[in-house]
C-alpha atoms as a PDB file:
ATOM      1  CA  UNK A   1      -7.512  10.583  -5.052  1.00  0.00           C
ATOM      2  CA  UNK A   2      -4.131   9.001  -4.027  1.00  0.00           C
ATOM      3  CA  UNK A   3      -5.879   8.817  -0.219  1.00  0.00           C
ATOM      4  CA  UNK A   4      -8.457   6.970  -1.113  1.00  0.00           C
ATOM      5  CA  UNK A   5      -6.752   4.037  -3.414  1.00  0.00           C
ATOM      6  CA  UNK A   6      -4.939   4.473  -0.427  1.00  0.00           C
ATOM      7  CA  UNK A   7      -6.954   3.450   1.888  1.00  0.00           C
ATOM      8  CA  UNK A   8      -9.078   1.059  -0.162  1.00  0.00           C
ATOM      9  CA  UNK A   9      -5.489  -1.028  -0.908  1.00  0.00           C
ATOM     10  CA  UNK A  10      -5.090  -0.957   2.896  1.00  0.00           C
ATOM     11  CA  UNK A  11      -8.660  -1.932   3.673  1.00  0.00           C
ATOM     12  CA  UNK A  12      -8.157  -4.911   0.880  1.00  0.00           C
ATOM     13  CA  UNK A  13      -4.815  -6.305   2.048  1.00  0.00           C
ATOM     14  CA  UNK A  14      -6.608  -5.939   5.840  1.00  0.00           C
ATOM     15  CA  UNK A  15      -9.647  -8.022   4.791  1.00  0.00           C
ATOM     16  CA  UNK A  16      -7.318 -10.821   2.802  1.00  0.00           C
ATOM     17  CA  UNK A  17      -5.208 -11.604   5.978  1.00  0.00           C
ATOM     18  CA  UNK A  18      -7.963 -12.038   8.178  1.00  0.00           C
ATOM     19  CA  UNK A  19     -10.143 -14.086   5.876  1.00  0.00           C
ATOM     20  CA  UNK A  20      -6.841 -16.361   5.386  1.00  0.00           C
ATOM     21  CA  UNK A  21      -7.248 -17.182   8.780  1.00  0.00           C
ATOM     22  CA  UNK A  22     -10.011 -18.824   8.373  1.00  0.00           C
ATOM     23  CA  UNK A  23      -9.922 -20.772   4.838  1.00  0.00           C
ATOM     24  CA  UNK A  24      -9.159 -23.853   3.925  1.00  0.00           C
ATOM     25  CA  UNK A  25      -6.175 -24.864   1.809  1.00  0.00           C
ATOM     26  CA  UNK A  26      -6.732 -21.111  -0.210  1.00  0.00           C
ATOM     27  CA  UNK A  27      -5.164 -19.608   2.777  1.00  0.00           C
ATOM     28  CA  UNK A  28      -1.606 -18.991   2.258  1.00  0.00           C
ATOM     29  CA  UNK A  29      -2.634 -17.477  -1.217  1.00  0.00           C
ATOM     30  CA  UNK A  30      -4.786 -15.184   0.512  1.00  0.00           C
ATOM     31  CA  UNK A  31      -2.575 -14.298   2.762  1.00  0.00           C
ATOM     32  CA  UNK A  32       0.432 -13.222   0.351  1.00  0.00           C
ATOM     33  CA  UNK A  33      -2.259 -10.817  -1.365  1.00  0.00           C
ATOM     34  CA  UNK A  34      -3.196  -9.715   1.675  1.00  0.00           C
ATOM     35  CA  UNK A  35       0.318  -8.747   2.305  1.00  0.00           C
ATOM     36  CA  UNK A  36       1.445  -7.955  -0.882  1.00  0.00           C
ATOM     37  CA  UNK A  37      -1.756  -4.861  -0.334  1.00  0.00           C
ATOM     38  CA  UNK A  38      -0.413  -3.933   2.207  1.00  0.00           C
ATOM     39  CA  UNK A  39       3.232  -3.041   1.624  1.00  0.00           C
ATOM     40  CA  UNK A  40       1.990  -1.590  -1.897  1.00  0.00           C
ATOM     41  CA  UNK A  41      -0.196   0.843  -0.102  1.00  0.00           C
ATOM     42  CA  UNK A  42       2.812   1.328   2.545  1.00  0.00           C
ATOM     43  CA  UNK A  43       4.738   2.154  -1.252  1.00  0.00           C
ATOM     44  CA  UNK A  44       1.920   4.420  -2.498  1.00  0.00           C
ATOM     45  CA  UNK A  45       2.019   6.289   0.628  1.00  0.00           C
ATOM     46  CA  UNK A  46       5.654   7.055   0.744  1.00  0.00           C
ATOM     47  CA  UNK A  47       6.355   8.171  -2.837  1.00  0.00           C
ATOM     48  CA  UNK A  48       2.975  10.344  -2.686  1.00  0.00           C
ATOM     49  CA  UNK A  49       4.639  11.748   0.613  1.00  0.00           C
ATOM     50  CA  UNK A  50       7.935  12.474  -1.775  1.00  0.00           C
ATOM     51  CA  UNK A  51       6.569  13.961  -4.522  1.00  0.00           C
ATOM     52  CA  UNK A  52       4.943  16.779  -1.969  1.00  0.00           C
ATOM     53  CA  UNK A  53       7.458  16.995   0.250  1.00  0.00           C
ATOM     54  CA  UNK A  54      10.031  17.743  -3.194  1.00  0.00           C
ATOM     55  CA  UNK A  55       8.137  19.776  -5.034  1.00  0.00           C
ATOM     56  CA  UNK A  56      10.494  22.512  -6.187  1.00  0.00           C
ATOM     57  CA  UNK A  57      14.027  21.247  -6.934  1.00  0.00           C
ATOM     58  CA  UNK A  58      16.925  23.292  -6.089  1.00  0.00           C
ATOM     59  CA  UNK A  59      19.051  24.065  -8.834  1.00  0.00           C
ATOM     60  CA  UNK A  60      22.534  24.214  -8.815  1.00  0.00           C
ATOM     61  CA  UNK A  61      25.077  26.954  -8.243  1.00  0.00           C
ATOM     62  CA  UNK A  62      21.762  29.295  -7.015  1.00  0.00           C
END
């Protein structure tokens, strides 16, 4: 489920900095959602990546 808000975040924040390209005086605005998609999907990624790649704690003094 996480891969596909995944990749609909990325396909968002793709589609918002290309259409700011070609708007009017809307574009910067598109263009910092566009980006702002983007690093939260780069986020979303990582910290899905951590919680699999930690998912049995050592404890201490074993």
């Amino acid at each position: 489920m996480i891969i596909v808000f995944s990749i609909v975040f990325l396909l968002l924040g793709i589609l918002f900095v290309g259409r700011s390209r070609r708007t009017g005086p809307t574009d910067r605005f598109l263009l910092w959602i566009g980006i702002a998609l983007i690093i939260m999907t780069l986020f979303l990624i990582a910290f899905s990546a951590m919680e699999y790649m930690d998912s049995v704690t050592p404890k201490p003094g074993h």
